[in-house]
N, C-alpha and C. Protein backbone atom coordinates (compact mmCIF):
# COMPACT_ATOMS: atom_id res chain seq x y z
N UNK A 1 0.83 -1.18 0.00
CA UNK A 1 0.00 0.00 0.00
C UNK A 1 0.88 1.24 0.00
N UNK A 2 0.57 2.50 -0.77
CA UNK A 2 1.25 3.08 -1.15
C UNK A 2 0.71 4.42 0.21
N UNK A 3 1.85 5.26 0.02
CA UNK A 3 2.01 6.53 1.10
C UNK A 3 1.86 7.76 0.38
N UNK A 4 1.37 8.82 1.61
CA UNK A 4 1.57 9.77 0.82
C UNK A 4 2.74 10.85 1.12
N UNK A 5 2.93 11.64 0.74
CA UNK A 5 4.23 12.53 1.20
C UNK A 5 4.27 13.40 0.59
N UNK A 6 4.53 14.88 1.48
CA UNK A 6 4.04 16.41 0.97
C UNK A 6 5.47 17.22 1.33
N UNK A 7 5.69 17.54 -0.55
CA UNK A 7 6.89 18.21 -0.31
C UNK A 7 6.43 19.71 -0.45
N UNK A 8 7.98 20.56 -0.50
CA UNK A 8 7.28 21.90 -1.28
C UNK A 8 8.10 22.56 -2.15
N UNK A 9 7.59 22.69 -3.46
CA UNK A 9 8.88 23.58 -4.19
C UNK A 9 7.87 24.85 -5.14
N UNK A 10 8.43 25.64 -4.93
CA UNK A 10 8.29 26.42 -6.16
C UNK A 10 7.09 26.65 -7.12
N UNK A 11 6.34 27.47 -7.38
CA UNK A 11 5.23 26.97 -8.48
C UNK A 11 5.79 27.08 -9.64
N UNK A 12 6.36 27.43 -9.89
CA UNK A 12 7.36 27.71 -11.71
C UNK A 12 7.65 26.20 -11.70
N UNK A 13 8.24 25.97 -10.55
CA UNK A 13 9.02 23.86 -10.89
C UNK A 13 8.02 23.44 -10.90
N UNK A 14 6.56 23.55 -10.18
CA UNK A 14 5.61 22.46 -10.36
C UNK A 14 4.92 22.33 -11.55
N UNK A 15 4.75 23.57 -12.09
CA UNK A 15 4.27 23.58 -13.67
C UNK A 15 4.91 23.48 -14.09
N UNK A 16 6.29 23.55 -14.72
CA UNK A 16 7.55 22.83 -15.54
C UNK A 16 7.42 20.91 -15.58
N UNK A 17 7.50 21.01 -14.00
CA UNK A 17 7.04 19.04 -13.90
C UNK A 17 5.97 18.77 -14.63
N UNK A 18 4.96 19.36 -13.97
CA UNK A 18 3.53 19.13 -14.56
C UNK A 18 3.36 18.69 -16.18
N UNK A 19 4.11 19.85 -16.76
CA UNK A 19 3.85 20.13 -18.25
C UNK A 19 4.89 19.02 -19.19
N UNK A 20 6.24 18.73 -18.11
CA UNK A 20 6.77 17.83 -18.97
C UNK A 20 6.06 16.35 -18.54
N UNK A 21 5.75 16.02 -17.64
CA UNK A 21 5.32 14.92 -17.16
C UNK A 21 3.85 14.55 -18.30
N UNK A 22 3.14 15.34 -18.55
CA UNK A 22 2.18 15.56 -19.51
C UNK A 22 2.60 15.50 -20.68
N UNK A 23 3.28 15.58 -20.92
CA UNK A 23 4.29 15.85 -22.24
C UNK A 23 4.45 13.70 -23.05
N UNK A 24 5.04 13.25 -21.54
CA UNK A 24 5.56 12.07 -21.77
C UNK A 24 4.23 11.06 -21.43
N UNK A 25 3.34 11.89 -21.30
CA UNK A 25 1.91 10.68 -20.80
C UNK A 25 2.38 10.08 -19.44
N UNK A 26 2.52 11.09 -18.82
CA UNK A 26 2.77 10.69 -17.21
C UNK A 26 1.88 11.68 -16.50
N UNK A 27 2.12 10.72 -15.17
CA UNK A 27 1.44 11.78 -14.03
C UNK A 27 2.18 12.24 -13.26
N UNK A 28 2.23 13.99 -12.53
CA UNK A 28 3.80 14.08 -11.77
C UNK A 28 3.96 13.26 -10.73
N UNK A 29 2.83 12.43 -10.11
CA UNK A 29 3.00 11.28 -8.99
C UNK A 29 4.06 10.36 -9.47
N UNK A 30 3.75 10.17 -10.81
CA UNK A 30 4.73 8.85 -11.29
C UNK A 30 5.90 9.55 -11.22
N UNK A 31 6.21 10.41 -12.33
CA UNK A 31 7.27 11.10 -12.59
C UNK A 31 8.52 11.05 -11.58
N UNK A 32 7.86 11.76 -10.25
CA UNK A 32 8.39 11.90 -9.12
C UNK A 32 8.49 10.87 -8.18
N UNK A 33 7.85 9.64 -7.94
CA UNK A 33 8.16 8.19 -7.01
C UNK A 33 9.61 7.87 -8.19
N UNK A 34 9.62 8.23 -9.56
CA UNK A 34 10.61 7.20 -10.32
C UNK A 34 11.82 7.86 -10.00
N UNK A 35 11.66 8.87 -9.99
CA UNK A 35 12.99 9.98 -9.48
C UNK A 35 13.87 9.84 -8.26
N UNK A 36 12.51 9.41 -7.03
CA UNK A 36 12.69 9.29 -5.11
C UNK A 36 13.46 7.69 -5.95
N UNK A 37 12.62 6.52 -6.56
CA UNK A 37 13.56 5.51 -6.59
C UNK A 37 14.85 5.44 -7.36
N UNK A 38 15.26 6.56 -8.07
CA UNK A 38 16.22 6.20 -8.63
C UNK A 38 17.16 6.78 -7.85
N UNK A 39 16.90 7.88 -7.32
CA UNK A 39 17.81 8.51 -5.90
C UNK A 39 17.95 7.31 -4.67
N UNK A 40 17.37 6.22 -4.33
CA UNK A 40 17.62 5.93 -3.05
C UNK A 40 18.33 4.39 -3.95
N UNK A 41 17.94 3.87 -5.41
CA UNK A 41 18.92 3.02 -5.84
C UNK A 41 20.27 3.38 -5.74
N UNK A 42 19.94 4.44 -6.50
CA UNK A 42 22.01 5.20 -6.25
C UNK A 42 22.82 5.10 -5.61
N UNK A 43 22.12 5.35 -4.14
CA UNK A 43 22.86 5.57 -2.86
C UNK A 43 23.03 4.31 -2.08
N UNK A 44 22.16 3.56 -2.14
CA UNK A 44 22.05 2.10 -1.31
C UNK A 44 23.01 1.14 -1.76
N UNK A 45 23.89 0.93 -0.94
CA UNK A 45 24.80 0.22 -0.90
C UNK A 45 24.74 -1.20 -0.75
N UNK A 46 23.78 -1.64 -0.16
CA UNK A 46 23.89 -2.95 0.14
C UNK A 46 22.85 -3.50 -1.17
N UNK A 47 22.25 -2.25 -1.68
CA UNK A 47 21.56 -2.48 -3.14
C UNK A 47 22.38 -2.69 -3.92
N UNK A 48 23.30 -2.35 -3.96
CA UNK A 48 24.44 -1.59 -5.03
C UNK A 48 25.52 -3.77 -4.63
N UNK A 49 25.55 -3.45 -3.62
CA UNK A 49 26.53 -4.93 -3.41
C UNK A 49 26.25 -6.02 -3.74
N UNK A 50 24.42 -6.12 -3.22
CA UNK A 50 23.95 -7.34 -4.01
C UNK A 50 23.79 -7.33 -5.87
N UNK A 51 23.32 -6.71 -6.43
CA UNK A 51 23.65 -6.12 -7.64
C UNK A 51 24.66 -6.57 -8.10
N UNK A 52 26.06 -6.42 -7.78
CA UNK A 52 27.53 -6.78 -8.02
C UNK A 52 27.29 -8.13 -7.49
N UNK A 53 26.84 -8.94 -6.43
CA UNK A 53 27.16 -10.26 -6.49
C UNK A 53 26.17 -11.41 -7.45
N UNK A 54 25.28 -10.42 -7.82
CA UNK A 54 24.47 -10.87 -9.03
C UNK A 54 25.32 -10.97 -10.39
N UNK A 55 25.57 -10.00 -10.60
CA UNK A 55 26.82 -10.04 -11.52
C UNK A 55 27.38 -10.77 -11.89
N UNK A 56 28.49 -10.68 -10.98
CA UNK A 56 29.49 -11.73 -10.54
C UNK A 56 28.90 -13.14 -11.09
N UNK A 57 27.94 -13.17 -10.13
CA UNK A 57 27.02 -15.00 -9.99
C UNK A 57 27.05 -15.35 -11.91
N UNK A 58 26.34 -14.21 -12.25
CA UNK A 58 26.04 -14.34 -13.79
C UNK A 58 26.96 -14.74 -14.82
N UNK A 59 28.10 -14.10 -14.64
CA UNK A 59 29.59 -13.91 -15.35
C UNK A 59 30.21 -15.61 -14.94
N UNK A 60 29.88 -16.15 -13.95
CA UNK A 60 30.60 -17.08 -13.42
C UNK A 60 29.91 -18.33 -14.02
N UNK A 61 28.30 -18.52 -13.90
CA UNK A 61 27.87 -19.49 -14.32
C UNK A 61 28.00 -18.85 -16.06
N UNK A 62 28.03 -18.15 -16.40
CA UNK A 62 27.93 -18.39 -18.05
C UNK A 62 29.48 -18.96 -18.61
N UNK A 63 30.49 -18.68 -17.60
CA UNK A 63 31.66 -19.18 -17.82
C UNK A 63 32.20 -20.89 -17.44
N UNK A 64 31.24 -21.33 -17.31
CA UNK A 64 31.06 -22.82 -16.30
C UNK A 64 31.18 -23.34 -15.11
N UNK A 65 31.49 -22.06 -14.41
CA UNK A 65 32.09 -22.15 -12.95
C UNK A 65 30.86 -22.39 -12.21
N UNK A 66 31.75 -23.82 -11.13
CA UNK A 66 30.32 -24.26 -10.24
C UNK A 66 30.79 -23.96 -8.81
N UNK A 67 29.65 -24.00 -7.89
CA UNK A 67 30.13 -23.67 -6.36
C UNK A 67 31.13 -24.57 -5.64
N UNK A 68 30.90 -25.97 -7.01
CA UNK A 68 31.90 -27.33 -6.28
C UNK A 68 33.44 -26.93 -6.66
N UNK A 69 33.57 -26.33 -7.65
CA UNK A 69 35.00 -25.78 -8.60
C UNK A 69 35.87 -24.39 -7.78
N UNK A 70 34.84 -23.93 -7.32
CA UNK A 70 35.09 -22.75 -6.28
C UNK A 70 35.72 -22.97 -4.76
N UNK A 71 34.90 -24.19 -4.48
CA UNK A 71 35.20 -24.88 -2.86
C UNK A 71 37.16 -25.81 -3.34
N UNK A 72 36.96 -25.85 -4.32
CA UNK A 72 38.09 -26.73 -4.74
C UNK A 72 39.36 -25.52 -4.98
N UNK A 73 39.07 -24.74 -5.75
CA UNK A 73 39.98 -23.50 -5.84
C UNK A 73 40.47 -22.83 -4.74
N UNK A 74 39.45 -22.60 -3.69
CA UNK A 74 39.97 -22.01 -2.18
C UNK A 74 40.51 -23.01 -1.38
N UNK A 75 40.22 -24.30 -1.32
CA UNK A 75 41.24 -25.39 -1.04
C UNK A 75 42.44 -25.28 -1.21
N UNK A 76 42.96 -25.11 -2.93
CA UNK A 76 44.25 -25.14 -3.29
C UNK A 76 45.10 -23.77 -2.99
N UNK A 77 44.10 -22.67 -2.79
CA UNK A 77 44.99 -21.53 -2.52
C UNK A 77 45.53 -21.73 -1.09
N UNK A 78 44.17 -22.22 -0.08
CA UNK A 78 44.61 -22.13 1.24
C UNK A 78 46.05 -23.21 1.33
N UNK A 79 46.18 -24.06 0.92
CA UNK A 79 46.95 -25.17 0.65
C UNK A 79 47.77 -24.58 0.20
N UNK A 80 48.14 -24.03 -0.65
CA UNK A 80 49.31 -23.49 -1.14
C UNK A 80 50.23 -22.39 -0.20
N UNK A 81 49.53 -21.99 0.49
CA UNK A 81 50.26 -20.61 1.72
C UNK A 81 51.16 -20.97 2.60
């Protein structure tokens, strides 16, 4: 369920939003939640980390690497020290 939340800017910026948001067949509600989420993706780190271990995961299985090949690799490094 969605919230509400009351900012305040400017009436020149709200009709600028307004008119481009209208522009693109949006509503400034949308416009503006896509904006708040792309600001708090940015910043979130542990968003940002899992992301990279998705990655990673992706890059690894398309390369054939298995979790059993991995347990075997940190074997031989620890082994090797």
């Amino acid at each position: 369920m969605s919230t509400q939340m009351v900012i305040r800017i400017e009436p020149e910026l709200k009709a600028k939003i307004e008119r481009l948001a209208k522009n693109e067949g949006k509503t400034t509600s949308t416009v503006v939640r896509g904006l708040i989420e792309e600001y708090v993706q940015d910043r979130d780190i542990g968003g940002y980390i899992d992301g990279l271990w998705e990655r990673i995961g992706n890059t690894l299985k398309t390369q054939g690497v298995t979790p059993a090949k991995i347990r075997r690799t940190i074997k031989l490094v620890r082994k090797s020290k």
